[in-house]
Protein backbone atom coordinates (compact mmCIF):
# COMPACT_ATOMS: atom_id res chain seq x y z
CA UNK A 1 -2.01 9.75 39.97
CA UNK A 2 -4.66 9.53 37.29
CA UNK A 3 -3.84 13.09 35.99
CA UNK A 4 -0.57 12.23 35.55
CA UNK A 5 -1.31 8.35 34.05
CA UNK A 6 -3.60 10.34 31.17
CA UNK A 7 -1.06 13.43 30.58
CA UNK A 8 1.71 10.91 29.87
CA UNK A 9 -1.12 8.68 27.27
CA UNK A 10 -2.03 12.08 25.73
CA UNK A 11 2.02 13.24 25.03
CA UNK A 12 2.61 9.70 24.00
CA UNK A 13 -0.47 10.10 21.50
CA UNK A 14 0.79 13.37 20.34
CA UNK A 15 3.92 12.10 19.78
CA UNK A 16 3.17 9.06 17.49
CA UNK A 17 1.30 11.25 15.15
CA UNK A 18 3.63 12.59 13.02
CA UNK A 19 5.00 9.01 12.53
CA UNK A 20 2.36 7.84 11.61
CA UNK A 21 1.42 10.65 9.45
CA UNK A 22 4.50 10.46 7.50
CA UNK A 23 4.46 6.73 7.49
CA UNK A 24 1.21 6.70 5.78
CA UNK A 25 2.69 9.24 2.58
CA UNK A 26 2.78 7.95 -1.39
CA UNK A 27 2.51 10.33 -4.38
CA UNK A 28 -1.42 10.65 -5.22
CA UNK A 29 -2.33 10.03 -8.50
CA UNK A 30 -2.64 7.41 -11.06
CA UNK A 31 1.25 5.12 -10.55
CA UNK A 32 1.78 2.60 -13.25
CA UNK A 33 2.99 -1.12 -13.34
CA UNK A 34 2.17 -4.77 -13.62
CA UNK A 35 1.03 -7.75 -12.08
CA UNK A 36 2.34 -11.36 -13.05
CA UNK A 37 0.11 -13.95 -11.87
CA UNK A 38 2.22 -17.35 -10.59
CA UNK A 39 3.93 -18.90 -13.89
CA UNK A 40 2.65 -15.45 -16.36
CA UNK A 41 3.90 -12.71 -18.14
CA UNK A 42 3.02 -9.43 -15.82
CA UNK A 43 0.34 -7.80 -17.07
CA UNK A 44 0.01 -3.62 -17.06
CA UNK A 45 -1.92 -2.59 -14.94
CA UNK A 46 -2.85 1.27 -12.89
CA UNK A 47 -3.07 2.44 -9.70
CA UNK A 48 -5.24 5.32 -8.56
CA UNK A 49 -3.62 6.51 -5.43
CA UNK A 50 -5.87 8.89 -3.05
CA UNK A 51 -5.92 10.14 0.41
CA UNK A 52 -9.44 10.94 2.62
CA UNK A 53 -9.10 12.91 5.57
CA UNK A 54 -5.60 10.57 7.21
CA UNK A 55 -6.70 7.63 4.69
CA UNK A 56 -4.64 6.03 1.91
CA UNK A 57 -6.94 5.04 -0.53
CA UNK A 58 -5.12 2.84 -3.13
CA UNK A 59 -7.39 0.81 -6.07
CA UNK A 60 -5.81 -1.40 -8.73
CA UNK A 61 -7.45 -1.03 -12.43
CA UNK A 62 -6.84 -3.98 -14.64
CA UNK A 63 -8.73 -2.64 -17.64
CA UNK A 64 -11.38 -5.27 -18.62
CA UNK A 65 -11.06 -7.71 -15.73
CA UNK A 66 -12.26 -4.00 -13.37
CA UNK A 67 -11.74 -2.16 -10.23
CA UNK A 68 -9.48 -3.74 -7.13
CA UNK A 69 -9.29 -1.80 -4.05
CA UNK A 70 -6.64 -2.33 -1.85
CA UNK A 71 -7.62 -3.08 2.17
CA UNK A 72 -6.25 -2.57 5.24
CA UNK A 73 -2.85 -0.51 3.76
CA UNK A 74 -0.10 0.08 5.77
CA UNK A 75 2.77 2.16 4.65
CA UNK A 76 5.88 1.39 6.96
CA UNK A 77 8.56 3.65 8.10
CA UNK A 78 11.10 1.47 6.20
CA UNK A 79 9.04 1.64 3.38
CA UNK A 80 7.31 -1.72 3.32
CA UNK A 81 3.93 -1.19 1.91
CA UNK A 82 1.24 -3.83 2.96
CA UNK A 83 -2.00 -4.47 2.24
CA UNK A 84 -4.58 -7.16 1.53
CA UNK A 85 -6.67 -7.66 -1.81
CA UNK A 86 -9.31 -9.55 -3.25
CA UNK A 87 -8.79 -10.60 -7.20
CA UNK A 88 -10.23 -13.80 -7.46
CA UNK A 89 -8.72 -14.72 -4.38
CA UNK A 90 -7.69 -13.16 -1.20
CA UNK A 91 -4.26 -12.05 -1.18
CA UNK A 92 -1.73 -10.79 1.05
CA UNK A 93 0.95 -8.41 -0.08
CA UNK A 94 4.20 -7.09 0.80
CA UNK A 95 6.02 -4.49 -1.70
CA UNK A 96 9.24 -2.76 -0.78
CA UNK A 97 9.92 0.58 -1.55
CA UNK A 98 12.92 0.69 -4.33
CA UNK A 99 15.41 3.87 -4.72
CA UNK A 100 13.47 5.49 -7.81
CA UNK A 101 10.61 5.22 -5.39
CA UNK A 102 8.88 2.49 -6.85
CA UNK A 103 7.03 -0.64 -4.85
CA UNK A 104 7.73 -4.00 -5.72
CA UNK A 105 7.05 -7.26 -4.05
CA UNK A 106 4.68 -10.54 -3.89
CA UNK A 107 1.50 -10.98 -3.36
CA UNK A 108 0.60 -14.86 -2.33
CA UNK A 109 -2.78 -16.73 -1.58
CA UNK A 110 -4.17 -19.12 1.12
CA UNK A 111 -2.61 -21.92 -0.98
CA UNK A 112 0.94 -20.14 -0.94
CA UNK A 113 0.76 -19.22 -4.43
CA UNK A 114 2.83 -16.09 -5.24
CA UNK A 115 2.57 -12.91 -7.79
CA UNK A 116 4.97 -10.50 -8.47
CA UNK A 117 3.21 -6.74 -8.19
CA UNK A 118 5.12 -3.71 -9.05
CA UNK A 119 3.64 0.43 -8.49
CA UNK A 120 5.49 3.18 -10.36
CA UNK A 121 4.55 6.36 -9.43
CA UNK A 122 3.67 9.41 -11.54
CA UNK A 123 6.38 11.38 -12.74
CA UNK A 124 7.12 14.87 -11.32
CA UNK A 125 6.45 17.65 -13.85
């Protein structure tokens, strides 16, 4: 019985993977876009976009104020992208994938304070 128990886990494993391959897929590079702080103007900002080994690595530059890295991103199959991130305060954010294949969506703190985020990604050449 346990032969059988671990060659039904192992095809199960198998299986996942290329969901979870695919689910984990954004354009690397450096995307554009802004961040609006609650009650402010967004803001430009950049987005250097990298993947290590089956990693998305995504950190925010905001110029002057530095270097943001995103943690614990997870790209959804219906295109919800979510992630947490510390600027100033911990955040939590949820951006939805748009149809020019662009991310938008909030970002809010432990106080339920919201920002609007928004990722562009590079164009094609």
């Amino acid at each position: 019985m346990r032969p059988i128990r671990t060659a039904l886990f192992a095809l199960i494993a198998v299986a996942a993977l290329p969901a979870l391959g695919s689910a984990q897929t954004l354009t690397v590079g450096q995307w554009s876009g802004t961040i609006a702080p609650p009650d402010e103007e967004p803001h430009p900002i950049t987005y250097d976009v990298t993947v290590s080994g089956d990693t998305l690595k995504i950190v925010l530059q905001a110029a002057e104020h530095g270097s943001f890295p995103f943690r614990d991103i997870k790209l959804s199959a219906d295109g919800t992208l979510t992630f947490g991130l510390e600027i100033g305060a911990s955040l939590t954010c949820s951006l939805k994938r748009q149809e020019n294949q662009s991310f938008e969506g909030l970002c809010t703190d432990a106080g339920g304070s919201s920002g609007k985020l928004v990722m562009v990604p590079p164009k094609k050449d």
